[in-house]
Protein backbone atom coordinates (compact mmCIF):
# COMPACT_ATOMS: atom_id res chain seq x y z
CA UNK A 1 12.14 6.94 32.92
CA UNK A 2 9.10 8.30 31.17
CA UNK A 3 7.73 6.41 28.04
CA UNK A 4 7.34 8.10 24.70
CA UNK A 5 6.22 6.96 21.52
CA UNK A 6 9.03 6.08 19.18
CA UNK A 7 9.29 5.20 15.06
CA UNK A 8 11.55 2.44 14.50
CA UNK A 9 12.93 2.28 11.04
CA UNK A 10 14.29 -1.49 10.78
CA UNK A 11 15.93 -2.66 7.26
CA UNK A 12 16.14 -5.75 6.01
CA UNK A 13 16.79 -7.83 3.18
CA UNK A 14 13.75 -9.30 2.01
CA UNK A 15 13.22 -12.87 3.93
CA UNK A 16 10.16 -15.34 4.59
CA UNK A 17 9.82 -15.45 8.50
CA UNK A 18 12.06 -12.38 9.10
CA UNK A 19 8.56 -10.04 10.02
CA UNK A 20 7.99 -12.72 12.92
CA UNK A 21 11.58 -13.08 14.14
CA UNK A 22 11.11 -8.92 14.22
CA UNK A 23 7.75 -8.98 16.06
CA UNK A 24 9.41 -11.62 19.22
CA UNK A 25 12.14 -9.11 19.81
CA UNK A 26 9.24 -6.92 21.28
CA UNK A 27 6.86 -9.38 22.43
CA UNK A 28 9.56 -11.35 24.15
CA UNK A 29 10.10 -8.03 26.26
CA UNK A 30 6.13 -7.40 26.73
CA UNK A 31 5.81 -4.48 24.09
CA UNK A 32 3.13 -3.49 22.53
CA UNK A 33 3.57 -2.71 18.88
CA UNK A 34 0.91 0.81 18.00
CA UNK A 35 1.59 0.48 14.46
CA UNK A 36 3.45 -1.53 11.91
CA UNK A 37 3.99 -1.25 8.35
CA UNK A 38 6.91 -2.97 5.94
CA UNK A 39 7.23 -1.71 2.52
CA UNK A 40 10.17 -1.31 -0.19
CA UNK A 41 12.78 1.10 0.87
CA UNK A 42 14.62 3.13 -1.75
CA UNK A 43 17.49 0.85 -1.55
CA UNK A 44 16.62 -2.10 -4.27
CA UNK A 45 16.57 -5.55 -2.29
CA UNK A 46 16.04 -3.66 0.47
CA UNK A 47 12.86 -3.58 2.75
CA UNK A 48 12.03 -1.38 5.30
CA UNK A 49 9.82 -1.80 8.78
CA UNK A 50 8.38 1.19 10.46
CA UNK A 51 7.52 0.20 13.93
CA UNK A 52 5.91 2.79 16.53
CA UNK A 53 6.02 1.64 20.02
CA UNK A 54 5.39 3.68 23.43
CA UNK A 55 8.78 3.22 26.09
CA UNK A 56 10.91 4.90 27.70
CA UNK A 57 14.35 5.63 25.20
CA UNK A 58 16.56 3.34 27.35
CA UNK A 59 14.13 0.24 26.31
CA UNK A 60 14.03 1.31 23.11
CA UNK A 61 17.92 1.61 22.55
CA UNK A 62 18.28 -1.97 23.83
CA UNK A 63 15.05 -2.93 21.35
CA UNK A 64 17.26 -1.55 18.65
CA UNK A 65 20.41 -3.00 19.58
CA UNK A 66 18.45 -6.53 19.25
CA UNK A 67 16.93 -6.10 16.43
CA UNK A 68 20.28 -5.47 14.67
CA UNK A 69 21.50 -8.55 16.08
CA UNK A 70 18.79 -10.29 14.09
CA UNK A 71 20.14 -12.27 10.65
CA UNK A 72 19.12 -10.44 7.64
CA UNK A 73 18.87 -6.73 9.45
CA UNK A 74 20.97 -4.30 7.83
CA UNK A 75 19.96 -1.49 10.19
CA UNK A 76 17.73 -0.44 12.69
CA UNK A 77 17.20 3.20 13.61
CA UNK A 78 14.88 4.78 16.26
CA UNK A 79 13.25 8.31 15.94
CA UNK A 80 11.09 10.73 17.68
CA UNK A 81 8.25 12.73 17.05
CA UNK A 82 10.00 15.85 16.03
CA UNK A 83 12.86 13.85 14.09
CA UNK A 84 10.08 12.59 11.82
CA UNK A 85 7.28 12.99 8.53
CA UNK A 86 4.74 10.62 9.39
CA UNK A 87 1.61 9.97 7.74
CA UNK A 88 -1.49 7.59 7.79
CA UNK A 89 -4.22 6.05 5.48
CA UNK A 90 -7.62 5.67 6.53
CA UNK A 91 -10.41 3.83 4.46
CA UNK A 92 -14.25 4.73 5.35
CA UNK A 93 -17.31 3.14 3.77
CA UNK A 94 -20.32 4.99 4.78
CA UNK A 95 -23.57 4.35 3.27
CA UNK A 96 -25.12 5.87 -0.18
CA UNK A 97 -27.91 7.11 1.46
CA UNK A 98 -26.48 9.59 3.54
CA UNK A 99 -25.12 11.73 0.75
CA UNK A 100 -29.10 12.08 -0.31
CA UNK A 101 -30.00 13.97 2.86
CA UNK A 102 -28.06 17.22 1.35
CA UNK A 103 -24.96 19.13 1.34
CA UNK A 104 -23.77 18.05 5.57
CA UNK A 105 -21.84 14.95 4.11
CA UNK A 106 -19.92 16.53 1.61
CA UNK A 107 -18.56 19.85 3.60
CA UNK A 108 -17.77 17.40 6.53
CA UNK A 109 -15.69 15.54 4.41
CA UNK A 110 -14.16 18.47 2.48
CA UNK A 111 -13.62 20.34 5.85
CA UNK A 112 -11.49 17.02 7.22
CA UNK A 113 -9.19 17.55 3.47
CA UNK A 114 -10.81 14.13 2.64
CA UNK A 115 -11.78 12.54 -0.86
CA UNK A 116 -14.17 10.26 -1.99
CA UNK A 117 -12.44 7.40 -4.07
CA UNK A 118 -14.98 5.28 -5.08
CA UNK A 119 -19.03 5.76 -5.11
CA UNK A 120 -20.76 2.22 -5.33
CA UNK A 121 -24.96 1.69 -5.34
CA UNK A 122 -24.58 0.87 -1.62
CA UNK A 123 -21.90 2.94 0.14
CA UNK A 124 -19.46 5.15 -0.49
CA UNK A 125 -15.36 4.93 -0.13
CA UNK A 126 -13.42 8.16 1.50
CA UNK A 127 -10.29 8.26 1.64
CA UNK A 128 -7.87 10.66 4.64
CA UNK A 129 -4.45 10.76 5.20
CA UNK A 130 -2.92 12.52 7.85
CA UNK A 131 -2.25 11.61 11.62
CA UNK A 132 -3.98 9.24 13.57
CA UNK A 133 -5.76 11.91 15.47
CA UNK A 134 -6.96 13.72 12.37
CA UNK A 135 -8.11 9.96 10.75
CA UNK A 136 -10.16 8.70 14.10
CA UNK A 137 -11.60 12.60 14.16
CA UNK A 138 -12.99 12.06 10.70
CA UNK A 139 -14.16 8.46 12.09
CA UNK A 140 -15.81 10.20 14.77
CA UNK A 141 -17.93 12.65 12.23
CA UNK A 142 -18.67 9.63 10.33
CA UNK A 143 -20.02 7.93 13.46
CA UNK A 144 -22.56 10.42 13.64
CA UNK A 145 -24.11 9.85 10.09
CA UNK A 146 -23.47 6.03 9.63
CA UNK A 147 -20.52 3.94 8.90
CA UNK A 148 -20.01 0.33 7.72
CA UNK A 149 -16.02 0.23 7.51
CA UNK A 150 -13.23 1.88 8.64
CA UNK A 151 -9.44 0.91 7.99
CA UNK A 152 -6.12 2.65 8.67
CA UNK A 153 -3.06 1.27 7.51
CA UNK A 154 0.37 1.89 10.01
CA UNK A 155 2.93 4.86 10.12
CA UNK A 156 5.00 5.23 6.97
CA UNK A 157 7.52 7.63 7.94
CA UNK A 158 10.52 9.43 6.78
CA UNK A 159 13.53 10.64 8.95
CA UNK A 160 13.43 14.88 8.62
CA UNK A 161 17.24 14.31 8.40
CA UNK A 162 18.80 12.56 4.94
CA UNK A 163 18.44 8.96 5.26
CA UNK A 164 21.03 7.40 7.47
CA UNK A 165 20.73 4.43 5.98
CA UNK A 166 22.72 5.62 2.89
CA UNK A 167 25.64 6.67 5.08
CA UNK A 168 25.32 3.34 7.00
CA UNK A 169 25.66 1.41 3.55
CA UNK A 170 28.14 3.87 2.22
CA UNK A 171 30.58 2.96 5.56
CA UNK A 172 29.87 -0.74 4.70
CA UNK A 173 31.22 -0.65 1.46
CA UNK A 174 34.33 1.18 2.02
CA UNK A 175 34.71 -1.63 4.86
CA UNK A 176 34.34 -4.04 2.59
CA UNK A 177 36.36 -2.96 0.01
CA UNK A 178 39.05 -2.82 2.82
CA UNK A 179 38.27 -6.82 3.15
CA UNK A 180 36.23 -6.09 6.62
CA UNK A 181 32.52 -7.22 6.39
CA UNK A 182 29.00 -6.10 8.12
């Protein structure tokens, strides 16, 4: 089977060691991990992982099924690209001097729908969210004219599709109020 990229959306309840009990479910089968970010979900006491990983969908439904085998995960969910809003941060420091040499700077960061955050004696801090294609070409422009930094956090990602894990926690309760349990 052919491998696509995937966004895993794991939740958890909010645990020291759980991000490295997480990580060996894929390392233990040899996956790479592209991108990963954890963050608060909009559940409180509830935290959220958002995984992307290239593999075909079979390997990824086992992944899945492991990872909700893990203590403290409430729910793990697997997307693709089309089931998904995805965005990036990117950081680039580029020096000062570069701005002096006329207008070029500024329209190639205006035409990339970047913004300058913060303007120091030595460099300069731009700011670009968007997809990691639109991020590295904005890296690439900046390659051209000098760069000291560059940093782009993981995916952060929302299903298209109202968030499943509400239902999920929705069935749970009416389970539990039945005396079942998760």
């Amino acid at each position: 089977m052919e491998a696509k990229e995937f966004t895993i959306s794991v939740f958890t309840e909010h645990k020291a060691g759980l991000l490295n009990r997480v990580v060996s479910v894929f390392t233990r089968r040899y996956i790479n991990i592209e991108s990963l970010n954890s963050s608060e979900s909009s559940k409180p006491d509830i935290y959220r992982f958002t995984i992307v990983v290239t593999i075909p969908e079979t390997e990824v439904r086992k992944i899945v099924a492991q990872l909700e085998k893990q203590v403290d995960v409430i729910k793990a969910f697997y997307y693709r690209h089309e089931e998904i809003i995805y965005q990036e941060l990117a950081l680039y420091k580029i020096p000062t001097f570069v701005f002096a040499s006329g207008e070029k700077i500024e329209r190639l960061i205006r035409s990339h729908n970047a913004r300058i955050l913060s303007i120091e004696p030595e460099y300069i801090v731009v700011e670009k969210t968007g997809h990691s294609e639109e991020t590295q070409a904005l890296l690439r422009d900046l390659e051209q004219v000098g760069i000291y930094e560059f940093v782009r956090s993981g995916r952060v990602a929302v299903p298209k599709a109202m968030e499943p894990l509400k239902e999920h926690l929705a069935a749970v309760e009416a389970l539990s109020g039945e005396g079942g349990k998760r």
